[in-house]
N, C-alpha and C. Protein backbone atom coordinates (compact mmCIF):
# COMPACT_ATOMS: atom_id res chain seq x y z
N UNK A 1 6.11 11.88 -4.65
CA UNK A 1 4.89 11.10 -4.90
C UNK A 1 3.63 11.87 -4.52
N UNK A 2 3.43 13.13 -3.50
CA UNK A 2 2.62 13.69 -3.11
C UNK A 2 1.98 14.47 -4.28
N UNK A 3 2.79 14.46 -5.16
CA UNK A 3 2.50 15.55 -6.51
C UNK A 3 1.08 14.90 -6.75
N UNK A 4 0.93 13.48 -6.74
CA UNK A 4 -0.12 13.12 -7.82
C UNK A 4 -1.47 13.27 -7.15
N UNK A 5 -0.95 14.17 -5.91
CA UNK A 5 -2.52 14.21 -4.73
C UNK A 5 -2.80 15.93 -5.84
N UNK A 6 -1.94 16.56 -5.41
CA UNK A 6 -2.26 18.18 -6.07
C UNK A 6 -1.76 18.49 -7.61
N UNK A 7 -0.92 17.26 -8.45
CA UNK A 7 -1.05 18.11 -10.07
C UNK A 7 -0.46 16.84 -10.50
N UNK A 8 -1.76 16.30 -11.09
CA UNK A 8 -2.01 14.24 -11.33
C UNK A 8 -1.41 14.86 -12.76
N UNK A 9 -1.72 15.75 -12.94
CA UNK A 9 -1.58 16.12 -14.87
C UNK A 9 -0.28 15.56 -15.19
N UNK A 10 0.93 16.76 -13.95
CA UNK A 10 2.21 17.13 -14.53
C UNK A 10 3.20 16.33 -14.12
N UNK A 11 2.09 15.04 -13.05
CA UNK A 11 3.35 14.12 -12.53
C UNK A 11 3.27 13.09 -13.18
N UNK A 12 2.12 12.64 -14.27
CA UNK A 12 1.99 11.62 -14.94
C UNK A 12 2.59 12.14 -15.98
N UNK A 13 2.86 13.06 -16.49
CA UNK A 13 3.10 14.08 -17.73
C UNK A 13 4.81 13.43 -17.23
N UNK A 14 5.25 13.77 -16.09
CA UNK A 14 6.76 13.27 -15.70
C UNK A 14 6.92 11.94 -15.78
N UNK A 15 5.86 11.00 -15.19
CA UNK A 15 6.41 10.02 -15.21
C UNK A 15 6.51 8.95 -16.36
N UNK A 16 5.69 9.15 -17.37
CA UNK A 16 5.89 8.45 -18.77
C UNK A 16 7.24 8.62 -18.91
N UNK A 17 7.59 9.19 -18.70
CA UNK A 17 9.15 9.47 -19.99
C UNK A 17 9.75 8.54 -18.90
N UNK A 18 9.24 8.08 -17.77
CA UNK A 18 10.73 7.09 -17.21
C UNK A 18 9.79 5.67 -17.66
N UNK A 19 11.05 4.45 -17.15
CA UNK A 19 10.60 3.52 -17.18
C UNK A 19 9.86 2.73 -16.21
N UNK A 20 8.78 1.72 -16.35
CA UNK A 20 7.70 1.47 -15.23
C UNK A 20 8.65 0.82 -14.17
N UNK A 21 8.12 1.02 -13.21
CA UNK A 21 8.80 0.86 -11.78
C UNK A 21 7.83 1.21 -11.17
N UNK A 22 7.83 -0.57 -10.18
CA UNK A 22 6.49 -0.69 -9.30
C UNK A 22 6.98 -0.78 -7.42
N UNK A 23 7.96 0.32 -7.27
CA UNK A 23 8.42 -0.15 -5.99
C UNK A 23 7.07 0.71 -5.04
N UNK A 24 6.74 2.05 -5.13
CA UNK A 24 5.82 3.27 -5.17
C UNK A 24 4.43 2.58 -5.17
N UNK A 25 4.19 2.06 -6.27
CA UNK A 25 2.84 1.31 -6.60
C UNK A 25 2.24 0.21 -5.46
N UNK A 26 3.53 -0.37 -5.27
CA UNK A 26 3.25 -1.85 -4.20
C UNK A 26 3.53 -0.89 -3.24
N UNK A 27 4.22 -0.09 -2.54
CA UNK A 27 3.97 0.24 -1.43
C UNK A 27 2.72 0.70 -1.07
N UNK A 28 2.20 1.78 -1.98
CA UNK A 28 0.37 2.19 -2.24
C UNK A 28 -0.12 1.07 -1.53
N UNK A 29 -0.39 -0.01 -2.88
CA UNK A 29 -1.35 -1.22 -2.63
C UNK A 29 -1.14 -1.86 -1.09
N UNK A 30 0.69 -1.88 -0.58
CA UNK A 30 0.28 -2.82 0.19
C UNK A 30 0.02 -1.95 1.82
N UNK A 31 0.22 -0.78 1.84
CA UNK A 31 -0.17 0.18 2.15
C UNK A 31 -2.12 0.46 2.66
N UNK A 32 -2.78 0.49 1.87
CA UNK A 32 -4.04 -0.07 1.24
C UNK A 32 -3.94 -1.61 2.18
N UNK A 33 -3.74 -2.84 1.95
CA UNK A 33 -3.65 -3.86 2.23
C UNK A 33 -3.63 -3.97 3.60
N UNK A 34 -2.56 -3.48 4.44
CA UNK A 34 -2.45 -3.75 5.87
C UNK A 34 -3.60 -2.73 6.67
N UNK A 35 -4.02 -1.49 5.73
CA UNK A 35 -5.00 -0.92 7.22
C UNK A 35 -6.54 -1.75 7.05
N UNK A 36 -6.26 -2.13 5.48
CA UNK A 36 -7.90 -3.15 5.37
C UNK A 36 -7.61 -4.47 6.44
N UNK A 37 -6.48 -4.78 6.53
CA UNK A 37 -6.68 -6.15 7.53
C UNK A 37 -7.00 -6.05 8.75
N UNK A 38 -5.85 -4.85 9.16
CA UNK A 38 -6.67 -3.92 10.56
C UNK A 38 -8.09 -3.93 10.86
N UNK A 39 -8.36 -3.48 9.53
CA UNK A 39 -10.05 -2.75 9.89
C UNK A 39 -10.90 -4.12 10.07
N UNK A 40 -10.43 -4.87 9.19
CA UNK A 40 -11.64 -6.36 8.82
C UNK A 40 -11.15 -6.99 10.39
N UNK A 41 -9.88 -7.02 10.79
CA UNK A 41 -9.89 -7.80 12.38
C UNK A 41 -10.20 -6.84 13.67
N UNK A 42 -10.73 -5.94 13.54
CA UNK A 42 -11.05 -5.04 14.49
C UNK A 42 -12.64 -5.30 14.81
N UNK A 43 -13.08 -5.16 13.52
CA UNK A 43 -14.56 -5.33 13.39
C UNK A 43 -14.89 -6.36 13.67
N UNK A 44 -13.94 -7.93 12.76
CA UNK A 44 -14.48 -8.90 13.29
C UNK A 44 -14.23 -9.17 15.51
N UNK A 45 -13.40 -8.77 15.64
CA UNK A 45 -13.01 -8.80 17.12
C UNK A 45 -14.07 -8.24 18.11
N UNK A 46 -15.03 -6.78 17.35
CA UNK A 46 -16.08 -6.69 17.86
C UNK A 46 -17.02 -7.42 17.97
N UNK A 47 -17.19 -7.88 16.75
CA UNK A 47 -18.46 -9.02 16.24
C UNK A 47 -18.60 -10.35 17.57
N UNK A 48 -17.11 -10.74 17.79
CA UNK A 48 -16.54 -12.23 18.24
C UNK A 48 -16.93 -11.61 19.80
N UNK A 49 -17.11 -10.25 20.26
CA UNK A 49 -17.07 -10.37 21.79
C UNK A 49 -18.53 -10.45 22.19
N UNK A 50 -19.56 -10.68 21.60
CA UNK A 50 -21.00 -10.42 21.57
C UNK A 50 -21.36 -12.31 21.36
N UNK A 51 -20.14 -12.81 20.89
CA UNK A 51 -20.52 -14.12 20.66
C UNK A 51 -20.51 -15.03 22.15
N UNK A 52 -21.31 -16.63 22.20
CA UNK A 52 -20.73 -17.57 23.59
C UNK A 52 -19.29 -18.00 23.73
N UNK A 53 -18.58 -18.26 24.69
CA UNK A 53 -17.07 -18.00 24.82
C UNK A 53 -16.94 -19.16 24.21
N UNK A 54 -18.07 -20.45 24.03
CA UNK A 54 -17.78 -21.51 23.64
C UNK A 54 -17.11 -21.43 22.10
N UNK A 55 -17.68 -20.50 21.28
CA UNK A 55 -17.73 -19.71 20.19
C UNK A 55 -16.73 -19.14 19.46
N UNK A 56 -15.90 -18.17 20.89
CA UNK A 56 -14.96 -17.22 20.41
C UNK A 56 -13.87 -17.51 20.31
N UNK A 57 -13.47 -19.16 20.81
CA UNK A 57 -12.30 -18.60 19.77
C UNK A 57 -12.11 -19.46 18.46
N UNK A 58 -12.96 -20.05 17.86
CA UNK A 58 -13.41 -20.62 16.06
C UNK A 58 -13.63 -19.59 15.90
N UNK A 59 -13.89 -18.56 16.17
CA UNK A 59 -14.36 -17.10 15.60
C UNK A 59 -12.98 -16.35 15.70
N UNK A 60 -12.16 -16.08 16.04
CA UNK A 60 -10.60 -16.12 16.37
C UNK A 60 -9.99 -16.33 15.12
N UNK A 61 -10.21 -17.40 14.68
CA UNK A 61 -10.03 -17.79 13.53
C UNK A 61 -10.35 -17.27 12.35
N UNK A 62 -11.84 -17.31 12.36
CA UNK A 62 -12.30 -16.40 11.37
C UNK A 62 -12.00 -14.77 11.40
N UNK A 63 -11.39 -14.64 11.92
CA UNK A 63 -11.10 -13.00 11.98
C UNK A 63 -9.36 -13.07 11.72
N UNK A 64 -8.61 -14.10 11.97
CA UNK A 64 -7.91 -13.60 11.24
C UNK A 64 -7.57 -14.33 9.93
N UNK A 65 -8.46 -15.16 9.08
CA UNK A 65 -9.02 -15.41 7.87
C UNK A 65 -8.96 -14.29 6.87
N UNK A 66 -10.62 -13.32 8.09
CA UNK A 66 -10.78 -11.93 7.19
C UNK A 66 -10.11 -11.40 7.13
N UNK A 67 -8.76 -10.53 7.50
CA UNK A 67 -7.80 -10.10 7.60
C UNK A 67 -7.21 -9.97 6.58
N UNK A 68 -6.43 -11.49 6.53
CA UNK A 68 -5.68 -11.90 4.97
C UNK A 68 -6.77 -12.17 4.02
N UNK A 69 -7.63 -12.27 3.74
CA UNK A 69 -8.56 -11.94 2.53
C UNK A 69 -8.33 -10.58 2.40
N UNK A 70 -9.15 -9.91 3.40
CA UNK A 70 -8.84 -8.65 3.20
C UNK A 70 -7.65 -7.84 2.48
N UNK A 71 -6.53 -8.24 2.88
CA UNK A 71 -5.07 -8.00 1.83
C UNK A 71 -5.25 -8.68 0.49
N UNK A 72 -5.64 -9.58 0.28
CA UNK A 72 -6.02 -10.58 -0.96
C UNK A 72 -7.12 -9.41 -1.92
N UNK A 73 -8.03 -9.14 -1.05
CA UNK A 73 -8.83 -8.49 -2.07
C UNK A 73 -8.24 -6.93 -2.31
N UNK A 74 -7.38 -6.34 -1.96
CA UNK A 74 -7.06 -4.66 -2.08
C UNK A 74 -6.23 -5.42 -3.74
N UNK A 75 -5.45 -6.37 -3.75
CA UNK A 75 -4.60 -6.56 -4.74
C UNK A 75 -5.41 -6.95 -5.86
N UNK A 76 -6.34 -7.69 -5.45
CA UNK A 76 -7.38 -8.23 -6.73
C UNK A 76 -7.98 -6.65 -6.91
N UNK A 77 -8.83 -5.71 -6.56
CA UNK A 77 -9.24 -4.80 -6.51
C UNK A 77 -8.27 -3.95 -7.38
N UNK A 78 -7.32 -3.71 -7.29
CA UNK A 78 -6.33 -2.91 -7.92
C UNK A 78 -6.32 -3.61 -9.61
N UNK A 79 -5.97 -4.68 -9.38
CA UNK A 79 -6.00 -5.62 -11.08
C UNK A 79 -7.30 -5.12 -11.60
N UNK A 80 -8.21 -5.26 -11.10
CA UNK A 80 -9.96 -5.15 -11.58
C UNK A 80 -9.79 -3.68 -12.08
N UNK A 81 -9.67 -2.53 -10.95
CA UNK A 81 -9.65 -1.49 -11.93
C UNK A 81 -8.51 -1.34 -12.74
N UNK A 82 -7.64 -1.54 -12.81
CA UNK A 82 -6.75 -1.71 -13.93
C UNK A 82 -7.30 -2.38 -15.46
N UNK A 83 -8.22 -3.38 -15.23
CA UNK A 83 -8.31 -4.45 -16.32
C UNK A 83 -9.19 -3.71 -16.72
N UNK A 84 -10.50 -2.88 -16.10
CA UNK A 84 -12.03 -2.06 -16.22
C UNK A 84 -11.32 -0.97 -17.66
N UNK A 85 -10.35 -0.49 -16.63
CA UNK A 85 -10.16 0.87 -17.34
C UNK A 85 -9.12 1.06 -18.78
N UNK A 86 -8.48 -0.41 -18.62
CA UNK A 86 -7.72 -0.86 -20.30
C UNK A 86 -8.93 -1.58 -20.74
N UNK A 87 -9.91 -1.92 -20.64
CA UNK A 87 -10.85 -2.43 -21.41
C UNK A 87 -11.49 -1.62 -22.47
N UNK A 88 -11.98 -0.73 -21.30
CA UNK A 88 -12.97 0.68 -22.00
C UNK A 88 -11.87 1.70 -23.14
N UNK A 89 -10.47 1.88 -22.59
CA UNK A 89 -9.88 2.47 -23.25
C UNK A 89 -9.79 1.74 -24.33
N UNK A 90 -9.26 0.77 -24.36
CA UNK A 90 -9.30 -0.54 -25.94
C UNK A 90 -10.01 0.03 -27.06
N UNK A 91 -11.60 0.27 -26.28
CA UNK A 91 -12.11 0.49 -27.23
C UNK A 91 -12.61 1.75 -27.82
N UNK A 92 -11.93 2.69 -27.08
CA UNK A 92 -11.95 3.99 -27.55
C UNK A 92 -10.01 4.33 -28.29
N UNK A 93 -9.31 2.73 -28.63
CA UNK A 93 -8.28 3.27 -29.16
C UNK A 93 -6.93 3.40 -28.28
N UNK A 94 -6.75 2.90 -27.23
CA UNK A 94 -5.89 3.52 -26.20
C UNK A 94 -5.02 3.00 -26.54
N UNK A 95 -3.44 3.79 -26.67
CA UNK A 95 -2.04 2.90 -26.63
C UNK A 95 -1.47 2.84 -25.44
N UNK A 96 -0.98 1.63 -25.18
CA UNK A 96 -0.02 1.57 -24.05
C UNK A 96 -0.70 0.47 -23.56
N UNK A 97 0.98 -0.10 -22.51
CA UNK A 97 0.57 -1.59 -22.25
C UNK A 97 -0.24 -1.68 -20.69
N UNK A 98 -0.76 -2.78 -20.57
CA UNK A 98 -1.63 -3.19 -19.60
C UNK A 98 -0.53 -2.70 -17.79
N UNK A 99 1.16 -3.10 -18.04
CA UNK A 99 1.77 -3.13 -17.01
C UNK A 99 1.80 -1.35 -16.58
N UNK A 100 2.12 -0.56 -18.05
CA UNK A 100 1.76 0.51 -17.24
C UNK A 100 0.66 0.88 -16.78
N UNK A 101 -0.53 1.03 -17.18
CA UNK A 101 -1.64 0.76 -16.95
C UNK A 101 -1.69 0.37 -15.23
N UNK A 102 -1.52 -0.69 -14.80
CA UNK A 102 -1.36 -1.18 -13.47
C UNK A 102 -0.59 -0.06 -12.25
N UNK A 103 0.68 0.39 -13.05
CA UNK A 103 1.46 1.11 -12.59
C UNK A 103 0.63 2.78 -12.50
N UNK A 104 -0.35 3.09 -13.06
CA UNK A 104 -0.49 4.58 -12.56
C UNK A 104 -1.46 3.97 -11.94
N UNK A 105 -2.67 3.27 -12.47
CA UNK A 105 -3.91 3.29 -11.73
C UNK A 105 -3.22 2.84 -10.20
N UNK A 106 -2.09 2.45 -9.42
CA UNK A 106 -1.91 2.25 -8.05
C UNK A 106 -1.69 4.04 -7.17
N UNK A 107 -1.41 4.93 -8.46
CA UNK A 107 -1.34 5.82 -7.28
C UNK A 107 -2.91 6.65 -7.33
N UNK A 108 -3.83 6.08 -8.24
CA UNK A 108 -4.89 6.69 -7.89
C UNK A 108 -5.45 6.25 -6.52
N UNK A 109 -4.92 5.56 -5.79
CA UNK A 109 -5.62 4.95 -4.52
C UNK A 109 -4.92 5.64 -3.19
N UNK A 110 -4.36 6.44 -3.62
CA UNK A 110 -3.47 7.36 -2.42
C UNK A 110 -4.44 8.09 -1.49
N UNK A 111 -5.75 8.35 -2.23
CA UNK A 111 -6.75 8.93 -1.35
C UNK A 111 -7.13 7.82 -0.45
N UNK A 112 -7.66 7.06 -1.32
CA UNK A 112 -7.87 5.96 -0.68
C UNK A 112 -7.56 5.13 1.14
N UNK A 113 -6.52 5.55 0.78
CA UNK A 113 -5.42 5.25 2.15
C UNK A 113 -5.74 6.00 3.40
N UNK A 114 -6.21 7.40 3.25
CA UNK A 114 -6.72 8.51 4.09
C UNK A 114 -7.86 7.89 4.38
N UNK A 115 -8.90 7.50 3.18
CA UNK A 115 -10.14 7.18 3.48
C UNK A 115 -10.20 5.65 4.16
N UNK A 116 -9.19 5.13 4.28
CA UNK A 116 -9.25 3.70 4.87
C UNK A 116 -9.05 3.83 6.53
N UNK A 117 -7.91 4.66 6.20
CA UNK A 117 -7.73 5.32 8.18
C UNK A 117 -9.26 6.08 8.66
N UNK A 118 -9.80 6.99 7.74
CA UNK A 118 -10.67 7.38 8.73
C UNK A 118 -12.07 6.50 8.72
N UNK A 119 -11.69 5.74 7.94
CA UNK A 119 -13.44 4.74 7.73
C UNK A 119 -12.98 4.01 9.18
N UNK A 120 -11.65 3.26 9.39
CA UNK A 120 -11.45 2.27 10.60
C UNK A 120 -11.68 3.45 11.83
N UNK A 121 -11.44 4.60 11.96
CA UNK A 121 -11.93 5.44 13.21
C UNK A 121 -13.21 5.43 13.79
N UNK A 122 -13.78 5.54 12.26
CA UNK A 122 -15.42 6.04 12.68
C UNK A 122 -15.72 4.15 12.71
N UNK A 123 -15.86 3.67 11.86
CA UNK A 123 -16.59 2.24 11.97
C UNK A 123 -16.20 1.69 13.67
N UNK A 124 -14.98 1.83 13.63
CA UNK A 124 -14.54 1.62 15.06
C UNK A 124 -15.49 2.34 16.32
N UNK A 125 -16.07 3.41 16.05
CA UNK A 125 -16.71 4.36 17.03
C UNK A 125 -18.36 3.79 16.65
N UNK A 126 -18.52 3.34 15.33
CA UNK A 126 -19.87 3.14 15.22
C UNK A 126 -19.90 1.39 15.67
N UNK A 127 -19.43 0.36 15.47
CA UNK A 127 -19.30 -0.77 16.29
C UNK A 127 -19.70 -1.07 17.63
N UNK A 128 -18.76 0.27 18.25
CA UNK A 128 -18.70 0.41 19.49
C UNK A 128 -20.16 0.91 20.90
N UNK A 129 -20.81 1.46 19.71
CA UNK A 129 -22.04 1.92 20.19
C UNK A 129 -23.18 1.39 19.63
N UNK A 130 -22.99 0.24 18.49
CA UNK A 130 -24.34 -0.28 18.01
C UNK A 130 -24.56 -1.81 19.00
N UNK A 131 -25.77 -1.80 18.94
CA UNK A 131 -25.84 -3.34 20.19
C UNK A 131 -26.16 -4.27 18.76
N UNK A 132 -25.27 -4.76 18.95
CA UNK A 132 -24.71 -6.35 18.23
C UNK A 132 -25.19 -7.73 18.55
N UNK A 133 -26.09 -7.40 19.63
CA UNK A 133 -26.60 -8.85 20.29
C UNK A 133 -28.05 -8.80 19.10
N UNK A 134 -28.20 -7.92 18.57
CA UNK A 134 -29.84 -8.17 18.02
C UNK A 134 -29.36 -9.34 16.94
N UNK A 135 -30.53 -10.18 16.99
CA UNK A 135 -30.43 -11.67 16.11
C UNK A 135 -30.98 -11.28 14.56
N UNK A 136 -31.99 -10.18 14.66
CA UNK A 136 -32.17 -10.30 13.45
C UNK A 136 -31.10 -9.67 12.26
N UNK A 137 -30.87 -10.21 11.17
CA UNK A 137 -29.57 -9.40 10.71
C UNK A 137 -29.91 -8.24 10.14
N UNK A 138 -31.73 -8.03 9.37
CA UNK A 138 -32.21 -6.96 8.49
C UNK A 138 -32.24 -5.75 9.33
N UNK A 139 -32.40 -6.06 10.90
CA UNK A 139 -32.39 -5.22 11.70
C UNK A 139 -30.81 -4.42 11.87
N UNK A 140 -29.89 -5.69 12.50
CA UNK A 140 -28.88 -4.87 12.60
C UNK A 140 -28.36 -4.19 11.47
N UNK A 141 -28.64 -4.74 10.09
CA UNK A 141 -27.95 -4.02 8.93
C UNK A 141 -28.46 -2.56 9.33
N UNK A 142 -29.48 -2.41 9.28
CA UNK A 142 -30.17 -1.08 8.59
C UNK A 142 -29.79 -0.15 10.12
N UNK A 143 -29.82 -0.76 11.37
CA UNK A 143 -29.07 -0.07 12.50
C UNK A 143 -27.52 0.60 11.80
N UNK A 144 -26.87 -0.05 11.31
CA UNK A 144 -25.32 0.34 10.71
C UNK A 144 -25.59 0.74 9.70
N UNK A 145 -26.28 1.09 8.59
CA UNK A 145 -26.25 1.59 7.74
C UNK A 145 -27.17 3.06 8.16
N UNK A 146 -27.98 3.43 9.37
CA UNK A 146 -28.27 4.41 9.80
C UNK A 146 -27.24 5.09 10.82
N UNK A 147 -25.99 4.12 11.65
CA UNK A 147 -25.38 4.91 12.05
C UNK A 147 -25.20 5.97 11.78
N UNK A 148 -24.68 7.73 12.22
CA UNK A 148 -24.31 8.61 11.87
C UNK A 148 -22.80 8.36 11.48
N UNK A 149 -21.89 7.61 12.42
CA UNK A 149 -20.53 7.24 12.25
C UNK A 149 -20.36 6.68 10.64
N UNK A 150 -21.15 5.61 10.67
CA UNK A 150 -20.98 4.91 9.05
C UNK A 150 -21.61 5.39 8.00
N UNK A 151 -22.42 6.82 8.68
CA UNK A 151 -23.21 7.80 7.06
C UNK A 151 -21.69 8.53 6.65
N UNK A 152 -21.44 9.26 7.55
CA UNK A 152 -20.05 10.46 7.80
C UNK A 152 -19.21 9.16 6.80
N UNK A 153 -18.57 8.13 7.15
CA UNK A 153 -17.52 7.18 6.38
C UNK A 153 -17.68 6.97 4.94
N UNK A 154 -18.91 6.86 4.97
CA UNK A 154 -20.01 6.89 3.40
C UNK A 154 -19.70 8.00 2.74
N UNK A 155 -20.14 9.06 3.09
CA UNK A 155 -19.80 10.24 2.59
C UNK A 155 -18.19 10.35 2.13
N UNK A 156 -17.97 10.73 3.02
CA UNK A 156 -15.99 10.61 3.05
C UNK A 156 -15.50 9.70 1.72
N UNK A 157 -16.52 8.57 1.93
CA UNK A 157 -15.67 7.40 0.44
C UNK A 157 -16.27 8.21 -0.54
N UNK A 158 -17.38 8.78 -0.43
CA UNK A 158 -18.05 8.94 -2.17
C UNK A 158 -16.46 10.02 -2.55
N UNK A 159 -16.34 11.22 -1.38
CA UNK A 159 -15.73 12.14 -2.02
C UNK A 159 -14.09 11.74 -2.26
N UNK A 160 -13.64 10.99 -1.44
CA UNK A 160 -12.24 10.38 -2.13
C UNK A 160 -12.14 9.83 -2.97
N UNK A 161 -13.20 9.20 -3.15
CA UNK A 161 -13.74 8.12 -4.54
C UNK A 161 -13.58 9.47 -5.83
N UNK A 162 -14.20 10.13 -6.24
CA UNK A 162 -14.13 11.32 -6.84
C UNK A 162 -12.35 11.79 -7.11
N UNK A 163 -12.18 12.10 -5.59
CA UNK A 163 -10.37 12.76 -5.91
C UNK A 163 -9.37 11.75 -6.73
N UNK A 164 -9.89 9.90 -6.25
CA UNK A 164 -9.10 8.82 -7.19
C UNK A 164 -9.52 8.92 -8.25
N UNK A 165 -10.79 9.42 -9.10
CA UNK A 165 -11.02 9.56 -10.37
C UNK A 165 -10.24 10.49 -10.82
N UNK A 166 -10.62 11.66 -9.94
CA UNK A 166 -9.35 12.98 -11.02
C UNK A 166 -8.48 11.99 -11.32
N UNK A 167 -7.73 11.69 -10.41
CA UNK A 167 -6.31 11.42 -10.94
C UNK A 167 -6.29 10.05 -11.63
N UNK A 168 -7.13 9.45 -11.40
CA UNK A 168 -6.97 7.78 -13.02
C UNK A 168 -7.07 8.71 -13.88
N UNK A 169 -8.17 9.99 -14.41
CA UNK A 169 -8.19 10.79 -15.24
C UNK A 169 -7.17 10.69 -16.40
N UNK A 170 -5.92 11.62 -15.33
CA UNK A 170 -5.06 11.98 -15.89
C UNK A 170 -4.02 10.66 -16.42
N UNK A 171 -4.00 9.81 -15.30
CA UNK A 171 -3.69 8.33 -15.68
C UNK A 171 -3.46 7.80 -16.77
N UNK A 172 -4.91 7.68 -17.25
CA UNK A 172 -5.31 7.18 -18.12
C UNK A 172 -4.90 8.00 -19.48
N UNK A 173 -4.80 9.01 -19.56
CA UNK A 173 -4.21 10.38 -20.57
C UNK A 173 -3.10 9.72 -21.14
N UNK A 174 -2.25 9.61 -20.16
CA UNK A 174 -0.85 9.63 -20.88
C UNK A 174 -0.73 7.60 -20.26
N UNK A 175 -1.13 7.19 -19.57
CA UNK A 175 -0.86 5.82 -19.59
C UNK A 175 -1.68 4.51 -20.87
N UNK A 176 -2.42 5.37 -21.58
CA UNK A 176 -2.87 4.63 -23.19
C UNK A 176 -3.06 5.67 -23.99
N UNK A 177 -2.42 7.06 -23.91
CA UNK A 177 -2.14 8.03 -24.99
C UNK A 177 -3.69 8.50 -25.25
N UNK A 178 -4.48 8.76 -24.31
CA UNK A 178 -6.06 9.27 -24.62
C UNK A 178 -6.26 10.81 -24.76
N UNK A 179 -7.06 10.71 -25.47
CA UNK A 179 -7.78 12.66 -25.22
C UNK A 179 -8.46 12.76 -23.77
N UNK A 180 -8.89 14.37 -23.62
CA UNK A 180 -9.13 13.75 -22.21
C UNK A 180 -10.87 13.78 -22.06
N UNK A 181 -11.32 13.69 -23.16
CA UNK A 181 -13.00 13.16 -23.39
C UNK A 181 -12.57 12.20 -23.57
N UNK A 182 -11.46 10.98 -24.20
CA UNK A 182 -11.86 9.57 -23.79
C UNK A 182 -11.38 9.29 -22.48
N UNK A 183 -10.05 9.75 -21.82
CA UNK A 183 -9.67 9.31 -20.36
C UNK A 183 -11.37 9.21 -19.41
N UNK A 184 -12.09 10.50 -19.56
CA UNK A 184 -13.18 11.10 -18.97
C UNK A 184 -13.97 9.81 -19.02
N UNK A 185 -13.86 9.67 -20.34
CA UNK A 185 -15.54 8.21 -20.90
C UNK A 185 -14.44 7.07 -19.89
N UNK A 186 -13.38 6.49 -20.42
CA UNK A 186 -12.83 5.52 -19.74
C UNK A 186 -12.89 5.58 -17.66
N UNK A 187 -12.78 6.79 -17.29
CA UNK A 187 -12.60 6.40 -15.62
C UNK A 187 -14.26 6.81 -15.38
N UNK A 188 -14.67 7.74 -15.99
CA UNK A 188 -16.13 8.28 -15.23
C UNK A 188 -16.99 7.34 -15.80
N UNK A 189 -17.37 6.40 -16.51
CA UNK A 189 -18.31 5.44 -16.43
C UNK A 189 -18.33 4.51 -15.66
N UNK A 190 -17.29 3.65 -15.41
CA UNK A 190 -17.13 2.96 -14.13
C UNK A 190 -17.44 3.17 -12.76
N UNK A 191 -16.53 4.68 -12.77
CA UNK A 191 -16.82 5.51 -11.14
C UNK A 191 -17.67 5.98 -11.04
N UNK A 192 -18.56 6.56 -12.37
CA UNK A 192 -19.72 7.17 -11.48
C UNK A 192 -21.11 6.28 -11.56
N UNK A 193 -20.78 4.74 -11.96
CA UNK A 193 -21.58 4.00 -11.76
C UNK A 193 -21.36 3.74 -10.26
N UNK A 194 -20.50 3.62 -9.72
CA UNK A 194 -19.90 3.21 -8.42
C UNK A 194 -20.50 4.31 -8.02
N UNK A 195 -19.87 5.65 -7.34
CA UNK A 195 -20.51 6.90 -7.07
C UNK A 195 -22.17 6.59 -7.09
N UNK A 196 -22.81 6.36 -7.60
CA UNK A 196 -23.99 6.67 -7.68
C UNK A 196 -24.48 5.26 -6.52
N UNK A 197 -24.00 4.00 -6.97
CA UNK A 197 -24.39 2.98 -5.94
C UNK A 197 -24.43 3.16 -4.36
N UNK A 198 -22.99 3.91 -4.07
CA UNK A 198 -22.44 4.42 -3.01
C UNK A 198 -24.05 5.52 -2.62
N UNK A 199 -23.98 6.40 -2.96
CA UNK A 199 -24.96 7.39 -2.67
C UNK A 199 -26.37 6.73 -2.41
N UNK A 200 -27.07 5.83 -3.15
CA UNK A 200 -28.18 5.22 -3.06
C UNK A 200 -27.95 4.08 -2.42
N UNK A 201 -26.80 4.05 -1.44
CA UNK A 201 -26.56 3.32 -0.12
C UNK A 201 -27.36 4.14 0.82
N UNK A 202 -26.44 5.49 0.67
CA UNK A 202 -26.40 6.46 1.63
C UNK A 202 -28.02 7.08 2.04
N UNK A 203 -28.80 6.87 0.29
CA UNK A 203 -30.22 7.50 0.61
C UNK A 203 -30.99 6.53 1.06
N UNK A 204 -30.33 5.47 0.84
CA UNK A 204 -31.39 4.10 1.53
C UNK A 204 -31.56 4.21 2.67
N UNK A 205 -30.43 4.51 3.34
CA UNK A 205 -29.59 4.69 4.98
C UNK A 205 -30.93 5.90 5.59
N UNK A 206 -30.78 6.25 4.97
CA UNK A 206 -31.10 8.10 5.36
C UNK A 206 -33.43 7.72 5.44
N UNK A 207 -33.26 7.19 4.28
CA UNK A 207 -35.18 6.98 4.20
C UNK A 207 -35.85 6.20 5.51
């Protein structure tokens, strides 16, 4: 499975000829799933110790709410780009069905997984040092969005974000039979609308 980190071409090129099989895929996603619940109850656990004790533990609650949302949304997230990227292909012509479709776009998120461990390190380190008692929220946002910890995490996503495009790239090639100027039009309009949002986070952060 590591192939599709260093040659997305020749392992999607392999894996058409078998039949779809999502044991690989769901491990990805749910993979993906458990360090986002981590991360969303870590953060909220920070959030909850800044709160009145009268407080913390209805807030207890809500943290582990976010958690399982959090798993809820990696799986919706996965469908979405799946549905984005058979849409656009549709209409540049793409063959092949929606289930495979589902089935490659899960190992484009393998970066992903790296970038989820080190976003919970640093957010964890930037949490830890931002004072959380300030009431105003425009304040604390723009405190966390100037962290250095959560610029560095920022960064890190744009460029994994990028390495999951290579490989939907190729994905997309042989998972709706594309050239690879339409795979290109199909994953890089989406992502580098994303990409670019991401970044004009980052320059907002930075001004």
């Amino acid at each position: 499975m590591m192939q599709v980190l260093t040659n997305p071409r020749e392992f999607f090129e392999n894996k058409i000829k078998e039949d779809p099989d999502f044991k690989q895929p769901l491990m990805i996603i749910g993979a993906m799933a458990v360090i986002s619940a981590i991360s969303a109850y870590i953060i909220a656990s920070k959030l909850i110790g800044n709160l009145p004790s009268d407080m913390a533990s209805v807030a207890q609650i809500g943290a582990a709410i976010g958690a399982i949302f959090a798993i809820i949304s990696v799986f919706i997230m996965w469908l979405v780009y799946s549905g984005i990227f058979y849409g656009i292909s549709l209409v540049l012509s793409g063959q092949g069905t929606f289930k495979r479709v589902c089935e490659f776009v899960a190992y484009g998120f393998l970066p992903s997984i790296l970038g989820s461990v080190l976003s919970l390190v640093l957010t964890s380190k930037a949490y830890s040092s931002l004072d959380l008692s300030v009431q105003d929220p425009a304040l604390l946002e723009k405190a966390m969005f100037s962290d250095p910890y959560i610029m560095a995490s920022t960064v890190i996503g744009i460029l994994l974000t990028l390495w999951s495009a290579n490989i939907w790239i190729f994905a997309m090639m042989h998972a709706r039979n594309l050239t690879v100027k339409n795979a290109l039009i199909t994953v890089g309009v989406p992502m580098g609308l994303y990409v670019i949002y991401m970044i004009y986070t980052l320059l907002q952060a930075l001004s």
